[in-house]
Protein backbone atom coordinates (compact mmCIF):
# COMPACT_ATOMS: atom_id res chain seq x y z
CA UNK A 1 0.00 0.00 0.00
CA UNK A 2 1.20 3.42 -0.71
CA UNK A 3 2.96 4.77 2.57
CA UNK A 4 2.24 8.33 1.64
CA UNK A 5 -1.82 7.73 1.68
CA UNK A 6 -3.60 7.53 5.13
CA UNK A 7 -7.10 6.13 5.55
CA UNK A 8 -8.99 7.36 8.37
CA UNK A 9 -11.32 4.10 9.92
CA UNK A 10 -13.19 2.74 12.58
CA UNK A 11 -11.41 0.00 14.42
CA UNK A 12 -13.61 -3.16 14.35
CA UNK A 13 -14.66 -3.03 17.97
CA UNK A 14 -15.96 1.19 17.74
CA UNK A 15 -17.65 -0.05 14.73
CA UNK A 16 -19.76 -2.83 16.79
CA UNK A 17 -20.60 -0.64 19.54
CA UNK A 18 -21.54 2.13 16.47
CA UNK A 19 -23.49 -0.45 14.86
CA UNK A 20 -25.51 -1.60 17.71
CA UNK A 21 -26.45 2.18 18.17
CA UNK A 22 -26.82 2.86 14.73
CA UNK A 23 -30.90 3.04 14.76
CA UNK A 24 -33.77 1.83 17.29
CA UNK A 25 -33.88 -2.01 17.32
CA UNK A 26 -30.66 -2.87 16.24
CA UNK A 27 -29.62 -6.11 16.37
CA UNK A 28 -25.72 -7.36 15.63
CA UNK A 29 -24.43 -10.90 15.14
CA UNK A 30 -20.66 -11.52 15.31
CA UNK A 31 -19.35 -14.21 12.77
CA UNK A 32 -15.77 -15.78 12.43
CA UNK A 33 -14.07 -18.34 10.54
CA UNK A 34 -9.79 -19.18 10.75
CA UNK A 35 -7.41 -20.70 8.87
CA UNK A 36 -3.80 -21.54 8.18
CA UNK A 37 -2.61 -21.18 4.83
CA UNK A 38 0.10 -23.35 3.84
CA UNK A 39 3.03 -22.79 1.12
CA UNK A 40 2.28 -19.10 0.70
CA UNK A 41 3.21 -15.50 1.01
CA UNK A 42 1.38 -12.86 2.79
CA UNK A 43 1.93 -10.35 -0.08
CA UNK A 44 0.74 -13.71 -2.18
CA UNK A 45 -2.30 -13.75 -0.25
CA UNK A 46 -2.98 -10.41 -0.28
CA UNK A 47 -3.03 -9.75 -4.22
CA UNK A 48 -5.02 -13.06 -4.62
CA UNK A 49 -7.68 -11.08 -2.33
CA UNK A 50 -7.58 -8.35 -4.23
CA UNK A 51 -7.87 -9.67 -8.11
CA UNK A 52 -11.12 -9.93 -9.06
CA UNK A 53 -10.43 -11.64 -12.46
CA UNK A 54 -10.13 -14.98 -11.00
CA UNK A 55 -12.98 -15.40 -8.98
CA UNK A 56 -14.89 -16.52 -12.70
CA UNK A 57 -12.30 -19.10 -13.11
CA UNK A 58 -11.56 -20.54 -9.48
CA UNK A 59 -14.83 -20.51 -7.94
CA UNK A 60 -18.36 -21.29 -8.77
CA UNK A 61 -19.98 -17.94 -6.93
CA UNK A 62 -19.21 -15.04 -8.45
CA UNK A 63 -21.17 -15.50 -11.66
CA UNK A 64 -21.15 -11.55 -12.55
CA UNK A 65 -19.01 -9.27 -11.77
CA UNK A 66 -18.02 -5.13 -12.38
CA UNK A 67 -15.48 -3.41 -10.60
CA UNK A 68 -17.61 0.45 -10.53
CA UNK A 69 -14.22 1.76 -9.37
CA UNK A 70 -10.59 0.80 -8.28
CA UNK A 71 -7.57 2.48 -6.41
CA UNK A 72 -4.73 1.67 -4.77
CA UNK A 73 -6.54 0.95 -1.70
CA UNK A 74 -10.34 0.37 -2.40
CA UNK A 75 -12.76 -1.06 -4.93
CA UNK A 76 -16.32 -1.09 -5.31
CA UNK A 77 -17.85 -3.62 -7.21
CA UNK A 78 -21.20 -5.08 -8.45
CA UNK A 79 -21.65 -8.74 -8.58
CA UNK A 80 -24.33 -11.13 -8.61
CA UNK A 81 -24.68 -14.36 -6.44
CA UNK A 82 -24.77 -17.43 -8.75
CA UNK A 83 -27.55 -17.43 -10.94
CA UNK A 84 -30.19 -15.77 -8.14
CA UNK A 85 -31.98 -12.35 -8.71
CA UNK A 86 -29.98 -10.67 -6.44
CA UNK A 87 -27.31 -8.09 -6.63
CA UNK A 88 -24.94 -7.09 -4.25
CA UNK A 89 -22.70 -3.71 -4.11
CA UNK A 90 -19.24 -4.43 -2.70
CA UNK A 91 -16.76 -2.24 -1.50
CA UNK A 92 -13.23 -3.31 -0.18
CA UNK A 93 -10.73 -1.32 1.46
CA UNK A 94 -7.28 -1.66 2.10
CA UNK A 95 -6.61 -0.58 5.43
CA UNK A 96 -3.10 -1.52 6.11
CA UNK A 97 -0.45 -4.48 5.74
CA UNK A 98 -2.26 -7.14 6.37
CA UNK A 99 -5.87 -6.16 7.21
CA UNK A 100 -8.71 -5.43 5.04
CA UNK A 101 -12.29 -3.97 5.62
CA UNK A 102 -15.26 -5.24 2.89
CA UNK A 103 -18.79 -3.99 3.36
CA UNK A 104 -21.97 -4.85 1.39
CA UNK A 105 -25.95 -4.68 2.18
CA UNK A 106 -28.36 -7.60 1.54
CA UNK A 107 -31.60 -6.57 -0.02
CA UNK A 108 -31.34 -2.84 1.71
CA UNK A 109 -32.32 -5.01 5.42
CA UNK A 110 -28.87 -6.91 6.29
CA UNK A 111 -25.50 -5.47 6.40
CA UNK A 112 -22.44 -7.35 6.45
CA UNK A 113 -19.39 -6.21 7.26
CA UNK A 114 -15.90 -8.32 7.32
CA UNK A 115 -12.31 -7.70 8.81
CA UNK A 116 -9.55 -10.02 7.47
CA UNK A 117 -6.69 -10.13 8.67
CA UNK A 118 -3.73 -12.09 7.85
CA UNK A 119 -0.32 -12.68 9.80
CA UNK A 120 2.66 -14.46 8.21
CA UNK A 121 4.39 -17.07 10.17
CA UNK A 122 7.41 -18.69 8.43
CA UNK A 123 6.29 -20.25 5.30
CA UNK A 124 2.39 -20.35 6.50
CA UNK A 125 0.01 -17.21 6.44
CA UNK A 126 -2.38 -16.87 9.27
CA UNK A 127 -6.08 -15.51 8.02
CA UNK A 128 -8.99 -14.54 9.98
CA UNK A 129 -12.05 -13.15 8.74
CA UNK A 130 -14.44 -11.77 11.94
CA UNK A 131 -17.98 -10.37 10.33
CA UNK A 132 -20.74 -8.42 11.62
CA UNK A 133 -23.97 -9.17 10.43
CA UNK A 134 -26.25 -6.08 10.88
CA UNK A 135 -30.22 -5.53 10.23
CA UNK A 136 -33.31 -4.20 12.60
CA UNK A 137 -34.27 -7.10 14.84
CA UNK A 138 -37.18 -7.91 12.98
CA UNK A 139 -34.79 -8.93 10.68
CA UNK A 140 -33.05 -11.15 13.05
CA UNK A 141 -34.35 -14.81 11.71
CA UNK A 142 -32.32 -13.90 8.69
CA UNK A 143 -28.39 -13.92 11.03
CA UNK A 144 -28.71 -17.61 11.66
CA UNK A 145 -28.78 -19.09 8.28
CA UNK A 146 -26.38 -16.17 6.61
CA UNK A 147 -23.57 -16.85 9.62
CA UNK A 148 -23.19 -20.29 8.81
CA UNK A 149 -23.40 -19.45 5.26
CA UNK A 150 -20.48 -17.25 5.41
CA UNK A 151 -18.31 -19.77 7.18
CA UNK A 152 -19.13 -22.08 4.53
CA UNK A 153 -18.64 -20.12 1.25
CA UNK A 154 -15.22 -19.18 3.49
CA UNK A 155 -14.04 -22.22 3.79
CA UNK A 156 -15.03 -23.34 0.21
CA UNK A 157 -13.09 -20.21 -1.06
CA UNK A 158 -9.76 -20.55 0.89
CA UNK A 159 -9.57 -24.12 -0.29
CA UNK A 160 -9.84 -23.52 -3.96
CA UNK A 161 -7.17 -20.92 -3.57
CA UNK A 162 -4.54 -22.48 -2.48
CA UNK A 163 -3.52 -24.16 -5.90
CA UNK A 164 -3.17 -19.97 -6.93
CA UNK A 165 -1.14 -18.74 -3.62
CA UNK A 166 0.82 -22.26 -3.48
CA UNK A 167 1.60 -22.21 -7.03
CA UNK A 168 2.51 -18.58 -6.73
CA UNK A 169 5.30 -19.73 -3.46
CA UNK A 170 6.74 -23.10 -5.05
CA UNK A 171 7.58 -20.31 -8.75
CA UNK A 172 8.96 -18.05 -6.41
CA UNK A 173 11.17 -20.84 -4.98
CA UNK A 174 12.45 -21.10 -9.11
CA UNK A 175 13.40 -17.34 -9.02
CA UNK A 176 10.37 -16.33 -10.50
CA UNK A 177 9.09 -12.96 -9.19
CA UNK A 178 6.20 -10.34 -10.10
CA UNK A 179 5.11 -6.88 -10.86
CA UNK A 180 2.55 -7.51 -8.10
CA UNK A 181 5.15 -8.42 -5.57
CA UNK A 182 3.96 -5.38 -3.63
CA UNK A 183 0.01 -5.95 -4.48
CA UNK A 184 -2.94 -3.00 -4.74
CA UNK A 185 -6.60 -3.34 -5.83
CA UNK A 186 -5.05 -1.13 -8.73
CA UNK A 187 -2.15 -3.44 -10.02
CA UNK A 188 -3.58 -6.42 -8.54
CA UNK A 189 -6.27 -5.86 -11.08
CA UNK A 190 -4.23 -4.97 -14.64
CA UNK A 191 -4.39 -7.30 -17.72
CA UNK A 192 -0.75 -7.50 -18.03
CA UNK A 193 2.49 -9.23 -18.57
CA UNK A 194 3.07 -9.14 -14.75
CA UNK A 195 5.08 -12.51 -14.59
CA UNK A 196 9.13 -12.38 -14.14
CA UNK A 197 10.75 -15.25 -15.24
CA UNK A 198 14.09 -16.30 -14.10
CA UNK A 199 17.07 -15.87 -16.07
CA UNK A 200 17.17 -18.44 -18.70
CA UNK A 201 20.32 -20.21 -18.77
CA UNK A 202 22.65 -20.36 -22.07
CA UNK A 203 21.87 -22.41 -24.80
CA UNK A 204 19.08 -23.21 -23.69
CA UNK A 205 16.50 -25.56 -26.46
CA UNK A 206 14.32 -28.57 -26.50
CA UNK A 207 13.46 -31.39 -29.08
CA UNK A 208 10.87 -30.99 -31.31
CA UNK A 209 10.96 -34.68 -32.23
CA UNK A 210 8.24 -37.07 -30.53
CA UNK A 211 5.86 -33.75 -30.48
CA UNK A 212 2.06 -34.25 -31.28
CA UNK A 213 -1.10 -32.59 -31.15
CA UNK A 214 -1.24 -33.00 -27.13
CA UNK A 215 0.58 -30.11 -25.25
CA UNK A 216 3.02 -31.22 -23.32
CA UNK A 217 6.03 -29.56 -21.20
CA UNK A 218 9.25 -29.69 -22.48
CA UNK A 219 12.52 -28.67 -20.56
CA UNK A 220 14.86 -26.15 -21.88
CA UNK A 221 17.80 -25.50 -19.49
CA UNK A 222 16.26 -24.04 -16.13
CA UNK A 223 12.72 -23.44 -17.27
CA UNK A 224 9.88 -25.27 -19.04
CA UNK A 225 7.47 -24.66 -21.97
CA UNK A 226 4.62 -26.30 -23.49
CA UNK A 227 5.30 -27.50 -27.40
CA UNK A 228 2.64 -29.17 -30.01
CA UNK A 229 2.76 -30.20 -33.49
CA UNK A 230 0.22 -29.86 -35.84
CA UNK A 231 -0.08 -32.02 -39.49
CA UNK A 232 1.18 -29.31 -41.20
CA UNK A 233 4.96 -29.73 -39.45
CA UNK A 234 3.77 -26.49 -37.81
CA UNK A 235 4.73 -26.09 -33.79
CA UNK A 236 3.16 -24.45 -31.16
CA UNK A 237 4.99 -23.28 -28.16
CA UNK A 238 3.88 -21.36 -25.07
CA UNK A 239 5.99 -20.27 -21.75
CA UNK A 240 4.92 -23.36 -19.22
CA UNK A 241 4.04 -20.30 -16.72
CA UNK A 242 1.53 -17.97 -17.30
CA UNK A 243 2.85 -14.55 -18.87
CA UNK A 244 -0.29 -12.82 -16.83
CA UNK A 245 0.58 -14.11 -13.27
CA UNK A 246 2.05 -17.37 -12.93
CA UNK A 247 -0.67 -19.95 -13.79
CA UNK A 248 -0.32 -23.41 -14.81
CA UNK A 249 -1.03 -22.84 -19.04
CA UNK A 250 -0.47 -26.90 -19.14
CA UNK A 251 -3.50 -27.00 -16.42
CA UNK A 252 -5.45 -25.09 -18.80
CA UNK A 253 -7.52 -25.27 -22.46
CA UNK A 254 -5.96 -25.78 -25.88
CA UNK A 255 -7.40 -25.55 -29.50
CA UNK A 256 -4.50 -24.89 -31.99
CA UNK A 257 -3.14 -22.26 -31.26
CA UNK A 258 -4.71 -20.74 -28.28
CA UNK A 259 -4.21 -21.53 -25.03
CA UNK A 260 -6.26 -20.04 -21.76
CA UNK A 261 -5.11 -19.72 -18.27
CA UNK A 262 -6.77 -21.91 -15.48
CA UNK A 263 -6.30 -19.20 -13.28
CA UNK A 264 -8.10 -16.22 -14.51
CA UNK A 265 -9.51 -17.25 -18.23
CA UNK A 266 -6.80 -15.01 -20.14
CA UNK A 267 -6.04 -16.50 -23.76
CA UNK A 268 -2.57 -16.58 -25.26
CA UNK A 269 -1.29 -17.07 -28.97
CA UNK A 270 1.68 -19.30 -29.15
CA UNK A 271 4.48 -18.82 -31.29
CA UNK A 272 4.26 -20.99 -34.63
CA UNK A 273 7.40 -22.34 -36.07
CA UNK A 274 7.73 -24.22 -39.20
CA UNK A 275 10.78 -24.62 -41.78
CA UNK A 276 9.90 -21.70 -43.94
CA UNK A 277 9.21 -19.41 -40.95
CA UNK A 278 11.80 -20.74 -38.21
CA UNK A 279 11.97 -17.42 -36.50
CA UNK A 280 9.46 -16.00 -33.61
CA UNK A 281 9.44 -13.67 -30.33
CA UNK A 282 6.34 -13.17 -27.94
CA UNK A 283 5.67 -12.85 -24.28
CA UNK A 284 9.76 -12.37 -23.70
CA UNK A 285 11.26 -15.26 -25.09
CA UNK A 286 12.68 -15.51 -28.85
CA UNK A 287 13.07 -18.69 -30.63
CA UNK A 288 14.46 -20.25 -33.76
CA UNK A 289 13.48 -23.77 -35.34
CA UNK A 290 17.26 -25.45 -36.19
CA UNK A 291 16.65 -28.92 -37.32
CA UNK A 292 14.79 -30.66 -34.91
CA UNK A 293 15.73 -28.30 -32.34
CA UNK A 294 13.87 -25.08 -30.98
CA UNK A 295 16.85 -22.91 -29.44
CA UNK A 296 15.46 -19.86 -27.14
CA UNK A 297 16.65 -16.38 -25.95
CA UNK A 298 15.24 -14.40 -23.06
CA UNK A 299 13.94 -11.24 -24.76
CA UNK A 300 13.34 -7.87 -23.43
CA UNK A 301 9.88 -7.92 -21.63
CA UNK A 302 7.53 -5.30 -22.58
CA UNK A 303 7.39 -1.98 -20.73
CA UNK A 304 3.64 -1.60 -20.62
CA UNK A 305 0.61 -3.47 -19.92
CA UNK A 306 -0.62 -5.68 -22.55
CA UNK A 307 -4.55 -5.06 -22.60
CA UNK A 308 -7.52 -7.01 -24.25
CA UNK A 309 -7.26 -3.55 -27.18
CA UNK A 310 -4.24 -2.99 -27.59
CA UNK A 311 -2.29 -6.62 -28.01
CA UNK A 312 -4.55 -9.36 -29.40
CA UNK A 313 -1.98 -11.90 -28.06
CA UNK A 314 -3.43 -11.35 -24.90
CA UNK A 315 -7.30 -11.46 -24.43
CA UNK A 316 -9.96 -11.73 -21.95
CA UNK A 317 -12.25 -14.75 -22.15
């Protein structure tokens, strides 16, 4: 978070006691749910909280979604539960390291409000999210069912995470690094090439023979990439890690061409080599068809953000 901005808040237990005094026949419900998060980062967990874009792909909630607005330490967002009739406004703060505020109203009768906070201890991340669940107490039948409804979808959530934030730790164990290292709602949030890959050793190639249609990884030197063939003696290659931020691509879809991320539904072109065009460069590698041998080069990565206009390489689903 920016050290230069300051964000005036309630701490969570003012805001209880405010809450309960908010109106006449207030009624509050406290909520809580803990976990420990293995294999991660806390700046890892943190950016995975604040992209949106892989909610659609990871977990089967958020069927709609718009971010209405987005800075470096708060979004608001419209989504939509499943399939229901019902839309929720969202906003999210960042408050500081570690801790984050999100605040939405059911129906105009039942506010929610959650504080997560998250503590790293050695290779582990502590999370807790505490919630308040807020309405008039003729309202109060409603707490019940929506507490143990939160600690469900909770649970649920953190557990199909964890392939994201422990994929994210064992890449950063390869050297592998990211423009989101230091994560906002703003960056955390860019359709971009935000994935730094390790420096690839010298002379570093891979065999093109025994290639088919499948995908499949293929080692050259110190990092991996996925290679096909088509009929046409054409071949297909893609960096084995996302170019976005870190995903499996080998995890993901393929037809021809195209692959898309598991994590977040991103499509990428891959480079197409053949005999009578042997050369190619994309996402920061460059490679050259010798033989039976692809030989690659670590290119210069680009300096800006790829988006779904401007690079057709690199598209949203």
């Amino acid at each position: 978070m920016n050290k230069n901005r300051q964000i005036k808040y309630l701490s969570p237990d003012a805001l209880y006691e405010q809450i309960k005094q908010f109106t006449s026949g207030m009624i509050v419900t406290k909520g809580a749910f803990e976990v420990i998060v293995e294999k991660c980062t806390l700046e890892d967990v943190e950016w995975n909280h604040m992209d949106q874009l892989h909610r659609l792909s990871i977990h089967n909630t958020y069927e709609k979604g718009i971010r209405i607005a987005t800075g470096h330490d708060f979004a608001v967002s419209l989504t939509q539960w499943k399939n229901w009739p019902f839309f929720i406004t969202v906003t999210d703060v960042y408050v500081a390291k570690g801790l984050f505020y999100q605040s939405l109203t059911l129906a105009g009768v039942v506010f929610v409000h959650s504080i997560i906070s998250l503590e790293q201890i050695n290779d582990t991340v502590k999370l807790k999210d505490e919630w308040f669940i807020a309405s008039h107490k003729l309202f109060k039948l409603l707490h019940k069912p929506l507490n143990k409804k939160l600690y469900k979808l909770n649970a649920r959530l953190q557990q199909e995470d964890e392939q994201i934030r422990q994929g994210r730790f064992e890449l950063r164990k390869q050297g592998y690094h990211f423009k989101t290292d230091c994560p906002d709602y703003h960056n955390s949030n860019l359709l971009g090439a935000n994935t730094i890959y390790p420096v690839l050793e010298a002379d570093a190639h891979f065999s093109v023979e025994g290639l088919t249609e499948k995908p499949m990884l293929v080692e050259a030197a110190n990092l991996k990439f996925i290679a096909s063939k088509n009929n046409e003696d054409t071949y297909f290659i893609w960096p084995a890690t996302c170019p976005h931020e870190g995903g499996p691509l080998i995890k993901g879809t393929f037809c021809k061409a195209k692959a898309i991320c598991p994590w977040h539904g991103l499509h990428f072109k891959a480079i197409e080599l053949s005999e009578a065009y042997p050369f190619g460069s994309r996402y920061g590698f460059a490679y050259e068809l010798v033989g039976k041998k692809v030989y690659i080069k670590q290119s210069l990565p680009p300096e800006r953000n790829i988006t779904v206009v401007e690079q057709v390489d690199f598209i949203s689903a």
